[in-house]
PDB file of N, CA and C in Angstrom:
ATOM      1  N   UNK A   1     113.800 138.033 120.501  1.00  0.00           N
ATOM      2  CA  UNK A   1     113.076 137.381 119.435  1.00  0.00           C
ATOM      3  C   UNK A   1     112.904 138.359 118.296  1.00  0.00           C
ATOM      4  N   UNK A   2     113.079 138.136 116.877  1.00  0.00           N
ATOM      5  CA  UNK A   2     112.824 138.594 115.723  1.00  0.00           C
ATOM      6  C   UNK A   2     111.670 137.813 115.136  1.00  0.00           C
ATOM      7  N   UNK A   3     110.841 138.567 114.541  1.00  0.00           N
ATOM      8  CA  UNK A   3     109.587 138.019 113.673  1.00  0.00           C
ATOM      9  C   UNK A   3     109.861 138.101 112.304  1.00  0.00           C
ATOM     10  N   UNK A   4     109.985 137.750 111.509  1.00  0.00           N
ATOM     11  CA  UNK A   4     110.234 139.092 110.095  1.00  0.00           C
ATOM     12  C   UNK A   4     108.951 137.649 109.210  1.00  0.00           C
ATOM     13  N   UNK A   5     108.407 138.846 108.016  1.00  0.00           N
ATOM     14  CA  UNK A   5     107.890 138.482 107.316  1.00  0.00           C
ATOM     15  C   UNK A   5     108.290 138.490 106.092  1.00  0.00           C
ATOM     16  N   UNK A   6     108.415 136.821 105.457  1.00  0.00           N
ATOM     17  CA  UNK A   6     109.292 136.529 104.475  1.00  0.00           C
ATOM     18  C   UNK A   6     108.130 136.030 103.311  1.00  0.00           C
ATOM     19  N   UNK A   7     107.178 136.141 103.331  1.00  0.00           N
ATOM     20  CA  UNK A   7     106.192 135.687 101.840  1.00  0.00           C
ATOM     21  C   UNK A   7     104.411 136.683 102.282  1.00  0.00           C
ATOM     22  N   UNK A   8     103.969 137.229 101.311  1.00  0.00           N
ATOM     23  CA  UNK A   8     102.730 137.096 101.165  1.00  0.00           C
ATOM     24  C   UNK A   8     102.019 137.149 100.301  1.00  0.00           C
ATOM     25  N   UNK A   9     100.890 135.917 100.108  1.00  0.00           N
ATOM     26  CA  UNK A   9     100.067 136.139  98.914  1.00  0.00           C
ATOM     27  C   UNK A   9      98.636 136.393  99.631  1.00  0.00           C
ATOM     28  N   UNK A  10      97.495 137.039  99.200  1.00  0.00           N
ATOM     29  CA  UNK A  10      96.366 136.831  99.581  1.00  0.00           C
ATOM     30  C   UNK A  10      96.274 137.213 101.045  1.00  0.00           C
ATOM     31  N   UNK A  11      95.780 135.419 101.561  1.00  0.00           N
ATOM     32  CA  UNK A  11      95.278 135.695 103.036  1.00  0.00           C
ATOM     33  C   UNK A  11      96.358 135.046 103.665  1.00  0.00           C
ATOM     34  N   UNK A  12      97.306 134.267 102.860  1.00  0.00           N
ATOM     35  CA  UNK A  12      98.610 133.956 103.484  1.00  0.00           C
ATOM     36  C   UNK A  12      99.547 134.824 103.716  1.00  0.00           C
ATOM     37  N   UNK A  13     100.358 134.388 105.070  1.00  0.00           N
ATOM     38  CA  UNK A  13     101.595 134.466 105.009  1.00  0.00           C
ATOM     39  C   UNK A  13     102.617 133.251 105.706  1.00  0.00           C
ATOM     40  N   UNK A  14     103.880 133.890 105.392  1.00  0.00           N
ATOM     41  CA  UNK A  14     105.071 132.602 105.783  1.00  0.00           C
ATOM     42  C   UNK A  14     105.792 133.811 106.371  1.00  0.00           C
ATOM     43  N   UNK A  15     106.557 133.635 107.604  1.00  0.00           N
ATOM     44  CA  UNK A  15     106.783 134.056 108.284  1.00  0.00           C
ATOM     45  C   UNK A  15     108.029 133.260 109.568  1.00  0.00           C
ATOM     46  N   UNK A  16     109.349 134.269 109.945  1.00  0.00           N
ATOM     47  CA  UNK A  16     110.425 133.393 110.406  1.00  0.00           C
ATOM     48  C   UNK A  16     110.232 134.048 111.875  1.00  0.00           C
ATOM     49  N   UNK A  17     110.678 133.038 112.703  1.00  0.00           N
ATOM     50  CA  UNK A  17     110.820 133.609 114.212  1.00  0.00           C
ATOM     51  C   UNK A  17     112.205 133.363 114.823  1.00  0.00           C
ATOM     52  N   UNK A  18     112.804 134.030 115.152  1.00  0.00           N
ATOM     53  CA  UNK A  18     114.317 133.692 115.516  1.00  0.00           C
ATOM     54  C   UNK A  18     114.250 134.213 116.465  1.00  0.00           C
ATOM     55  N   UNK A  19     115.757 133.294 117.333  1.00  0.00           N
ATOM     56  CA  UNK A  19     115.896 133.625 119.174  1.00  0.00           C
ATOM     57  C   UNK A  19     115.079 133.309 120.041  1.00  0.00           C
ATOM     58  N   UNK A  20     114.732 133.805 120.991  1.00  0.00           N
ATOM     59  CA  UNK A  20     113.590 132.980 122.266  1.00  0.00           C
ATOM     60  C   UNK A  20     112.626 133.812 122.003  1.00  0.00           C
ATOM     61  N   UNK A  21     111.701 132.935 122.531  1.00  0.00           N
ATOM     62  CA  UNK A  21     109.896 132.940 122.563  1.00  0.00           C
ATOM     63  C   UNK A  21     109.778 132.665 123.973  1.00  0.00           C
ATOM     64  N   UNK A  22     109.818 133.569 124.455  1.00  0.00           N
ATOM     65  CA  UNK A  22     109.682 133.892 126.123  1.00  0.00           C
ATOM     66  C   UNK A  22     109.190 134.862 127.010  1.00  0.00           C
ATOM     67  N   UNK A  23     108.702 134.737 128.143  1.00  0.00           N
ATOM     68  CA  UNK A  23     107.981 135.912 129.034  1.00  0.00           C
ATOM     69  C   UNK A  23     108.560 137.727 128.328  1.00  0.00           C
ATOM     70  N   UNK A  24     109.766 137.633 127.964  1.00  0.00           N
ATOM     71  CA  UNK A  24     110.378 138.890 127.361  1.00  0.00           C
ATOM     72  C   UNK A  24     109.659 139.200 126.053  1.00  0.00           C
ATOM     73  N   UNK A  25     109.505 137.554 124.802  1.00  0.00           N
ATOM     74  CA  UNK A  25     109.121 138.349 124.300  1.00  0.00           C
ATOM     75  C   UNK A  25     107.564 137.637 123.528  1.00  0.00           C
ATOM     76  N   UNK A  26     106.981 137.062 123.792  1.00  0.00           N
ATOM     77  CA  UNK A  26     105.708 136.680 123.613  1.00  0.00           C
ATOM     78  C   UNK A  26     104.971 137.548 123.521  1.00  0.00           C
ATOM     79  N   UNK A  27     104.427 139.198 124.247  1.00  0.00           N
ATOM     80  CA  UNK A  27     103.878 140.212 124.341  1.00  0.00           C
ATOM     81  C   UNK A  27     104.190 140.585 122.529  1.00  0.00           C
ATOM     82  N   UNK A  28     105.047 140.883 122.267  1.00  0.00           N
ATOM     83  CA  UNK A  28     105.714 141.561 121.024  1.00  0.00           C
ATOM     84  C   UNK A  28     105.436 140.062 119.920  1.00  0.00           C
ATOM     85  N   UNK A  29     105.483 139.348 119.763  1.00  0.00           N
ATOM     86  CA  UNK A  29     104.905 138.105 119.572  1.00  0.00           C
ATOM     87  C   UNK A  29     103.726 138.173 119.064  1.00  0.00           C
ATOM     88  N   UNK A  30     102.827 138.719 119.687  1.00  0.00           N
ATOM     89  CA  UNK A  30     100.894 138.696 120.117  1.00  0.00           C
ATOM     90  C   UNK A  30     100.907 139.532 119.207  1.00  0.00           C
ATOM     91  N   UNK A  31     101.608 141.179 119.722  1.00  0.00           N
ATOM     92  CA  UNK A  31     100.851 142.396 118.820  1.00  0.00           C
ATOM     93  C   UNK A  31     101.176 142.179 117.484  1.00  0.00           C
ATOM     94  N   UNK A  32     102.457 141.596 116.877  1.00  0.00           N
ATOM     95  CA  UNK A  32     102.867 141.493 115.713  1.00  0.00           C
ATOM     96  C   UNK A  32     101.724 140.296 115.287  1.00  0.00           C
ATOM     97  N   UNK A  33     100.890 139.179 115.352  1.00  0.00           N
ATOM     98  CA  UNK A  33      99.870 138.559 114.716  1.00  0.00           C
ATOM     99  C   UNK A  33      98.786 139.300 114.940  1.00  0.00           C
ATOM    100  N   UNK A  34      98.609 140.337 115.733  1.00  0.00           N
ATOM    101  CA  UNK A  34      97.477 141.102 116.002  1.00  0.00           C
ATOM    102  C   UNK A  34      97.350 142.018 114.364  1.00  0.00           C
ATOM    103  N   UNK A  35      98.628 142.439 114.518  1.00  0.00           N
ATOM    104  CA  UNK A  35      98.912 143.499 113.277  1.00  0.00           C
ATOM    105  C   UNK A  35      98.035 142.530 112.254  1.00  0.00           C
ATOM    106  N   UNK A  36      98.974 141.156 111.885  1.00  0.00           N
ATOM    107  CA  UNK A  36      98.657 140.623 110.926  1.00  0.00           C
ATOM    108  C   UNK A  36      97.448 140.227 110.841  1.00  0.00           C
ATOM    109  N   UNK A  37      96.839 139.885 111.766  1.00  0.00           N
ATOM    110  CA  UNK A  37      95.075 139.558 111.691  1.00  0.00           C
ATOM    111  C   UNK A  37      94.291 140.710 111.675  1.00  0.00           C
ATOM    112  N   UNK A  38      95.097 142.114 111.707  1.00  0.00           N
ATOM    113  CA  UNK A  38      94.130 143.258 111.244  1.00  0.00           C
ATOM    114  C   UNK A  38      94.093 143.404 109.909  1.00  0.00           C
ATOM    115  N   UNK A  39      95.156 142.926 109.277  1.00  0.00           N
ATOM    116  CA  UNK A  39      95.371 142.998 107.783  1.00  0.00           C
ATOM    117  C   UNK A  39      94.720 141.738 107.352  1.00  0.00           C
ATOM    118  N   UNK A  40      93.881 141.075 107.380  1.00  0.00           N
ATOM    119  CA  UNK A  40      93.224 140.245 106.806  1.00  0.00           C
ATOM    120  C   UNK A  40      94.204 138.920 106.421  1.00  0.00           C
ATOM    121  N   UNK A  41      95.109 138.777 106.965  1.00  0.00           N
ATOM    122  CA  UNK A  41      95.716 137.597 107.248  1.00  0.00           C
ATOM    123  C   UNK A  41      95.225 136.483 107.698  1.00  0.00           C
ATOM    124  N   UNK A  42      94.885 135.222 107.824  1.00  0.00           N
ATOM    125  CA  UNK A  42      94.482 133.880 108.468  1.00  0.00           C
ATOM    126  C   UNK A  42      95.312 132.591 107.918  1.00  0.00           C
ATOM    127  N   UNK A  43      96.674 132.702 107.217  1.00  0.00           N
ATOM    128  CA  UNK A  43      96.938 131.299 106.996  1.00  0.00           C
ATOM    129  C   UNK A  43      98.092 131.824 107.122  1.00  0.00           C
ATOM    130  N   UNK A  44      98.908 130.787 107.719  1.00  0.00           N
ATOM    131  CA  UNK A  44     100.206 131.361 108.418  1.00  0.00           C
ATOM    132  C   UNK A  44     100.960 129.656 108.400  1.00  0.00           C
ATOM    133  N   UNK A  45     102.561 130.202 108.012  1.00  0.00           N
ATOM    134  CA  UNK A  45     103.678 128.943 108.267  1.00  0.00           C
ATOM    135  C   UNK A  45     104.419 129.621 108.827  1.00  0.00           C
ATOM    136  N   UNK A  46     105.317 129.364 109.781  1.00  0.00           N
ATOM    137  CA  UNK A  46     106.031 129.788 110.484  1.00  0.00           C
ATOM    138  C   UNK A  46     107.638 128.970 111.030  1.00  0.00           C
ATOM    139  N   UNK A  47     108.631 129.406 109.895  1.00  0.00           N
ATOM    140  CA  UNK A  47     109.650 128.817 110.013  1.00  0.00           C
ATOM    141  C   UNK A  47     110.462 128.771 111.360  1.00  0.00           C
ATOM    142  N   UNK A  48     110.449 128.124 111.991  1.00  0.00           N
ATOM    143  CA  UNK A  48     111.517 128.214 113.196  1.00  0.00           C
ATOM    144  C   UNK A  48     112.767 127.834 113.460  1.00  0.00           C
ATOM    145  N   UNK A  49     113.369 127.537 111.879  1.00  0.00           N
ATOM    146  CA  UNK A  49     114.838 126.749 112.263  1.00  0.00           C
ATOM    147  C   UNK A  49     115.194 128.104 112.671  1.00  0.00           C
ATOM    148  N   UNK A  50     115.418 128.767 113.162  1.00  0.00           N
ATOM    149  CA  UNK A  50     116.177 129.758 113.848  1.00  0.00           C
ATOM    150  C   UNK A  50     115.910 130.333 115.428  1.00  0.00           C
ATOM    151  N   UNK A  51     114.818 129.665 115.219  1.00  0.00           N
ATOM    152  CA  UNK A  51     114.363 129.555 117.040  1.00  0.00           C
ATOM    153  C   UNK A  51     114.617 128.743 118.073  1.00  0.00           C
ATOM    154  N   UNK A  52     115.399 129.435 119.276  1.00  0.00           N
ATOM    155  CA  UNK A  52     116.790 128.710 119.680  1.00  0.00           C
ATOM    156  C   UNK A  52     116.072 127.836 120.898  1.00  0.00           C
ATOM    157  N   UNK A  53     114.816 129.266 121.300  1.00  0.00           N
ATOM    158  CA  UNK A  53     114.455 128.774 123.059  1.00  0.00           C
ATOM    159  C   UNK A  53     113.131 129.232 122.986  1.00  0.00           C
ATOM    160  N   UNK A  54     112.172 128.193 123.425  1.00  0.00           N
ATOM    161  CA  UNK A  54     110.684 128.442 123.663  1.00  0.00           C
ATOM    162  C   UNK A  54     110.283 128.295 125.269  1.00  0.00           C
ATOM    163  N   UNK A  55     109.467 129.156 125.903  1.00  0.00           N
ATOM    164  CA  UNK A  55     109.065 128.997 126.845  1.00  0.00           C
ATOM    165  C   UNK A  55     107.383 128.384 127.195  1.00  0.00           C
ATOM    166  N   UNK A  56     107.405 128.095 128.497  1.00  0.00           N
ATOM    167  CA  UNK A  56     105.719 128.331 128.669  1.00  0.00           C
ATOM    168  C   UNK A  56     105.115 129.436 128.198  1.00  0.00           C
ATOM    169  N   UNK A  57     105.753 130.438 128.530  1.00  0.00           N
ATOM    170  CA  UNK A  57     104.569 132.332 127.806  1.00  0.00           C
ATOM    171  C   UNK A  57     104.643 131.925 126.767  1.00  0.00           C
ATOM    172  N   UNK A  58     105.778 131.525 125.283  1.00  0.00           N
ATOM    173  CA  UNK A  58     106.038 130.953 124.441  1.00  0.00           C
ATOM    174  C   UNK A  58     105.042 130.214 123.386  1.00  0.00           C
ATOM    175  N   UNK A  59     104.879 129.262 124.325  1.00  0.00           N
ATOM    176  CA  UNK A  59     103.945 128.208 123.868  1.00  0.00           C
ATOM    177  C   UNK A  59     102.389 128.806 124.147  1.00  0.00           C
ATOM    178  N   UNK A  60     102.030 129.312 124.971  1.00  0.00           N
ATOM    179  CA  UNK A  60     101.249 130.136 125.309  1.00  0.00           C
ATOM    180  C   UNK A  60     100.639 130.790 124.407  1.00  0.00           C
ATOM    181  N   UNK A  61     101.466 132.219 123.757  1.00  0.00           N
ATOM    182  CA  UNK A  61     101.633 133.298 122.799  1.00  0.00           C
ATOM    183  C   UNK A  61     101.298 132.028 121.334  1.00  0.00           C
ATOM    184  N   UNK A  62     101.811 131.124 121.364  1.00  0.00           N
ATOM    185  CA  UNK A  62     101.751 130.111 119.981  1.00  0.00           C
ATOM    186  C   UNK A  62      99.930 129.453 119.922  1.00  0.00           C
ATOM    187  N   UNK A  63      99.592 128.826 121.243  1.00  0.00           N
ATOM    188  CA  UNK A  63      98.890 128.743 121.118  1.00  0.00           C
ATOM    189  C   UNK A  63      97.540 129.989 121.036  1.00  0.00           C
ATOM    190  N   UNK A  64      98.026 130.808 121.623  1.00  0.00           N
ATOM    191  CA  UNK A  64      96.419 132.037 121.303  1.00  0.00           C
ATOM    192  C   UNK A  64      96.803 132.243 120.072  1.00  0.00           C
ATOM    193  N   UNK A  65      97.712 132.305 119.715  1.00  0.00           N
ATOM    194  CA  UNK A  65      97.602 132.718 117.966  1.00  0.00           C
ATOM    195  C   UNK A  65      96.726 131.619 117.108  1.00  0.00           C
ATOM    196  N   UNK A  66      97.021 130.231 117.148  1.00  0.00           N
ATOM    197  CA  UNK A  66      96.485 129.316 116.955  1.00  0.00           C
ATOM    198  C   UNK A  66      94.838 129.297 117.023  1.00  0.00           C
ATOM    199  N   UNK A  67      94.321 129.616 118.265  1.00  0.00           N
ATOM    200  CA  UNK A  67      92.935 129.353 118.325  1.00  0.00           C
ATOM    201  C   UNK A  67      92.590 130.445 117.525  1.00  0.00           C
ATOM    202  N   UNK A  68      93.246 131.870 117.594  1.00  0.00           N
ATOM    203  CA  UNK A  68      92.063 132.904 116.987  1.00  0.00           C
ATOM    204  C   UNK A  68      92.590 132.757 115.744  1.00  0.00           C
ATOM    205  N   UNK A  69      93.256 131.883 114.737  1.00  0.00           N
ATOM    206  CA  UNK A  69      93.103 131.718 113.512  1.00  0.00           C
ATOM    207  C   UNK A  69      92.241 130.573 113.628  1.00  0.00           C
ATOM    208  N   UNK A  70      92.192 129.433 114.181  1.00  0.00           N
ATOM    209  CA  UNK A  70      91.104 128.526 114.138  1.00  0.00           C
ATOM    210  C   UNK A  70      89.411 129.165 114.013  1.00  0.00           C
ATOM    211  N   UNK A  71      89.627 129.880 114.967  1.00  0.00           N
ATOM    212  CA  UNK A  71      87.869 130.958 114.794  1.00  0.00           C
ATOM    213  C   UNK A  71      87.893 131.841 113.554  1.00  0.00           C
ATOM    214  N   UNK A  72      89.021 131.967 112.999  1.00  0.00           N
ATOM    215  CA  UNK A  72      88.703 132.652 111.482  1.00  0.00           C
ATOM    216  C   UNK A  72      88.444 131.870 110.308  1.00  0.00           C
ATOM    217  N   UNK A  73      88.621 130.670 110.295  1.00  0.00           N
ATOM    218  CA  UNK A  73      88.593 129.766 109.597  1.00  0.00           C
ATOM    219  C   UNK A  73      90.096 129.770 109.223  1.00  0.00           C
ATOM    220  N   UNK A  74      91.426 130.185 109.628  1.00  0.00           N
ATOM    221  CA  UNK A  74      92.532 130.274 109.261  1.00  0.00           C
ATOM    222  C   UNK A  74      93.240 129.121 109.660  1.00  0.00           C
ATOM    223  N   UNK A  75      94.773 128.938 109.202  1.00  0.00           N
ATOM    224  CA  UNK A  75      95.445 128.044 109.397  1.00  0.00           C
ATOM    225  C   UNK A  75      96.311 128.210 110.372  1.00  0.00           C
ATOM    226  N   UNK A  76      97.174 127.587 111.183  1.00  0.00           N
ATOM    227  CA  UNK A  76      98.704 128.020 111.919  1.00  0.00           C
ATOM    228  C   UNK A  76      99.612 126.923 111.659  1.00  0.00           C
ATOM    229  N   UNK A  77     100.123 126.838 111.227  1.00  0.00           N
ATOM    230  CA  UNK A  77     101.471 125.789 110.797  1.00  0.00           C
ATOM    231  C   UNK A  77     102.774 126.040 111.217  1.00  0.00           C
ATOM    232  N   UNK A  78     104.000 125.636 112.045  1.00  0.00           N
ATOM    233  CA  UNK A  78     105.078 126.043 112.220  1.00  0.00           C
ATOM    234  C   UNK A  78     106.024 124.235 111.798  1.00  0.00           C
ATOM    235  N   UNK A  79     107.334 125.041 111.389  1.00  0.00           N
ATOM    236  CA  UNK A  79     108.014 124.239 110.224  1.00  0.00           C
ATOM    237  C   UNK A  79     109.359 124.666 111.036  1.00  0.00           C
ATOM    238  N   UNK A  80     110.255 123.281 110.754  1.00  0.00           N
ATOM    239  CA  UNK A  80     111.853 123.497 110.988  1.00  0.00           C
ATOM    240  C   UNK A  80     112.133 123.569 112.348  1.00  0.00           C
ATOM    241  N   UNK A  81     111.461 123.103 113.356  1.00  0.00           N
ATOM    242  CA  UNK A  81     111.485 123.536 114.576  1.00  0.00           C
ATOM    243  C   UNK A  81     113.327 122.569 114.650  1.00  0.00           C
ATOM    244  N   UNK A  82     113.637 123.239 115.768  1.00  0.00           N
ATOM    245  CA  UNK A  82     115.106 122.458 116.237  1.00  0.00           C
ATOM    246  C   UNK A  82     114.778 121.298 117.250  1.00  0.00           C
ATOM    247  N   UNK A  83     116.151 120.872 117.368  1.00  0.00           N
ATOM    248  CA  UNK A  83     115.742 119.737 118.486  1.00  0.00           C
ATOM    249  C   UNK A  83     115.310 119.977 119.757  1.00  0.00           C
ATOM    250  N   UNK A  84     115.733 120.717 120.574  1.00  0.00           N
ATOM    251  CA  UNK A  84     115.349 121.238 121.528  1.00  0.00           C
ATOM    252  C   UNK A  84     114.114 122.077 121.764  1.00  0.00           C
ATOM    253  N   UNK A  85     113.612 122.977 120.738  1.00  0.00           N
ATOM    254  CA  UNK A  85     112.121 123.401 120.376  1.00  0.00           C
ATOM    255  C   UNK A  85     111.170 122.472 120.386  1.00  0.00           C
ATOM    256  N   UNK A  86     111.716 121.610 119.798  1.00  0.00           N
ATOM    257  CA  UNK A  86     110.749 120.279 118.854  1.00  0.00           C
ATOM    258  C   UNK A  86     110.511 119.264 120.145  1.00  0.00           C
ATOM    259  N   UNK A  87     111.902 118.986 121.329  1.00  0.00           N
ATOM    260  CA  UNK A  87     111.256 118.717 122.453  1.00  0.00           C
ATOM    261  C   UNK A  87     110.527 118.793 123.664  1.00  0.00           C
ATOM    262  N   UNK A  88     110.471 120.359 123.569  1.00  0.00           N
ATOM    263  CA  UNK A  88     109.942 121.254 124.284  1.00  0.00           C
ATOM    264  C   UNK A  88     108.172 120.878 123.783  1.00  0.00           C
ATOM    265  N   UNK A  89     108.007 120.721 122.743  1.00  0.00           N
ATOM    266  CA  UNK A  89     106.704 120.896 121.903  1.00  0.00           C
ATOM    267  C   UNK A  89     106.220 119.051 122.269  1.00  0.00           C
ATOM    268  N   UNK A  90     107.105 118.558 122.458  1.00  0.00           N
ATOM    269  CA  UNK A  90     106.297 116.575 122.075  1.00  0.00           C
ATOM    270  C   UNK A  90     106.523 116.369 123.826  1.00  0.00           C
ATOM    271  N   UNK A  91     107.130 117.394 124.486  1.00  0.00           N
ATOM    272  CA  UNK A  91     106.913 116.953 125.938  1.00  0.00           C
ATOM    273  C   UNK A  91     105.815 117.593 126.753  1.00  0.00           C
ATOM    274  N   UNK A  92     105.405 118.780 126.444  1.00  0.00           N
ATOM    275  CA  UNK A  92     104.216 119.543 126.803  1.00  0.00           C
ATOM    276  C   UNK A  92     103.077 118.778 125.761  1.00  0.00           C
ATOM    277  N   UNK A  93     102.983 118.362 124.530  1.00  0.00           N
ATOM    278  CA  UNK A  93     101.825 118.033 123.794  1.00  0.00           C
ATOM    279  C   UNK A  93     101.509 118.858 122.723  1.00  0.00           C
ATOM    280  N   UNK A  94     102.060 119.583 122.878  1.00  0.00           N
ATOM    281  CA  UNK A  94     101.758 120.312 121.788  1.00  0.00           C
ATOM    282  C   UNK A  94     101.690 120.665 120.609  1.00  0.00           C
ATOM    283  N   UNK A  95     102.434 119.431 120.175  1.00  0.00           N
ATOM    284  CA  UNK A  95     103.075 118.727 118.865  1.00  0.00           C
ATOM    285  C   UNK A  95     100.988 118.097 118.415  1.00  0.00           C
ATOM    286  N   UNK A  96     100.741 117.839 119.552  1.00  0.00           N
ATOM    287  CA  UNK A  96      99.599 117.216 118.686  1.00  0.00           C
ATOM    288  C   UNK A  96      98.044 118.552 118.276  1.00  0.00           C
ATOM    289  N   UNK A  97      98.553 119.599 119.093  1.00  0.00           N
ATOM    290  CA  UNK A  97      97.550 120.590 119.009  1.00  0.00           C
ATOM    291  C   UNK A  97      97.674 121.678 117.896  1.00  0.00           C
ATOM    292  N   UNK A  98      99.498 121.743 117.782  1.00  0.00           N
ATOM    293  CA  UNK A  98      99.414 123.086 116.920  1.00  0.00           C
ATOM    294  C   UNK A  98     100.611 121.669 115.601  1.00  0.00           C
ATOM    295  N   UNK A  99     100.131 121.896 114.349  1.00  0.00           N
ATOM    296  CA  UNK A  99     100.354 121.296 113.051  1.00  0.00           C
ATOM    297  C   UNK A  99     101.714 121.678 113.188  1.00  0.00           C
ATOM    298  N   UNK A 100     103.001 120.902 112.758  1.00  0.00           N
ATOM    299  CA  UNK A 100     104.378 120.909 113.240  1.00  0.00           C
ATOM    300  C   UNK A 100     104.587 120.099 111.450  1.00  0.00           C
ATOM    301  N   UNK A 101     105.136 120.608 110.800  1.00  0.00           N
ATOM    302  CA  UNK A 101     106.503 120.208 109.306  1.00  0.00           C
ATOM    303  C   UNK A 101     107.649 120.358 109.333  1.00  0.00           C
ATOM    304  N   UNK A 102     108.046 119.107 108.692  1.00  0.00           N
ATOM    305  CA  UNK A 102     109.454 119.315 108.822  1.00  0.00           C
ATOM    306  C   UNK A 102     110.159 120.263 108.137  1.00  0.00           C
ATOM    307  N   UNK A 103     109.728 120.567 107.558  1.00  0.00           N
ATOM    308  CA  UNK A 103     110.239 122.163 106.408  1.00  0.00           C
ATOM    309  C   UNK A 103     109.137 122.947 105.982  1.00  0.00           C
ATOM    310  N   UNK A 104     109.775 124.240 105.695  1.00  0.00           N
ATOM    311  CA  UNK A 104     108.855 125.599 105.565  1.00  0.00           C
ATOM    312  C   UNK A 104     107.808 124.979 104.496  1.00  0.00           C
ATOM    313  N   UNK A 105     108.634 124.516 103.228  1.00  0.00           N
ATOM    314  CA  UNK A 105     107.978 124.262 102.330  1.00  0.00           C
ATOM    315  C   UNK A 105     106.572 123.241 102.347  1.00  0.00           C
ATOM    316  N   UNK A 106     107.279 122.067 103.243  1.00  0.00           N
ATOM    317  CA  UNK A 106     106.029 121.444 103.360  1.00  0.00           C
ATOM    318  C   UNK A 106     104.488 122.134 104.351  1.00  0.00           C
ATOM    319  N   UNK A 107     105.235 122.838 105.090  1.00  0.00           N
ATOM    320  CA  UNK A 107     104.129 123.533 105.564  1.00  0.00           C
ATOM    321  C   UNK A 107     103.359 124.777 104.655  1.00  0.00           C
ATOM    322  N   UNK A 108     103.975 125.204 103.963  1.00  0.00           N
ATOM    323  CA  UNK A 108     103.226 125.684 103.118  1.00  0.00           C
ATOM    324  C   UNK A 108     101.988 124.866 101.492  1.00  0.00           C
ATOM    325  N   UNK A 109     102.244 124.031 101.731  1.00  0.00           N
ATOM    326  CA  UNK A 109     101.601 122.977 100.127  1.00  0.00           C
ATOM    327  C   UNK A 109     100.723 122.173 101.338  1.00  0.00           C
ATOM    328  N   UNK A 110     100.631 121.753 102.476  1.00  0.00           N
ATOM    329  CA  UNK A 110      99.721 121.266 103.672  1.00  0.00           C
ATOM    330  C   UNK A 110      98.619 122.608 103.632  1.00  0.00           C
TER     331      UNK A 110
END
């Protein structure tokens, strides 16, 4: 998995995740929003057309990021998911817990 950070203004950022989101790499996942929530970060989009394979640790790692921006008053948005991501996400539920756009852009103007 690659994280890279592609926008920041303020307390935002937009941000791409490519390759799998899995027991390998969810850990590396965590510390990299850790980083960013030390830097006063809380509103986050997160492009995933490039994210091939999500796991349970995955979804996991997605959701703790999620709640501890919810307790900051922050946002979590992820955008572009693929088909197979995107079914991974509406068969676990999770489509209804963590905010899902169909493009970066719209997740960023939401």
């Amino acid at each position: 998995m690659q994280m890279k950070e592609l926008h920041r203004n303020g307390q935002d950022l937009t941000a791409g995740l490519e390759g799998r989101l899995d027991a390998m790499s969810a850990d590396e996942f965590t510390r990299q929003m850790e980083v960013w929530f030390a830097a006063g970060l809380k509103n986050f989009a997160i492009d995933c057309s490039h994210l091939d394979y999500i796991s349970s640790a995955g979804l996991r790692a997605l959701l703790m990021a999620a709640k501890k921006l919810k307790s900051l008053n922050g946002s979590f948005k992820l955008a572009a998911l693929q088909e197979s991501v995107d079914n991974v996400f509406k068969i676990s539920g999770f489509d209804k817990i963590i905010p899902i756009a169909a493009t970066l852009d719209d997740a960023c103007k939401s």
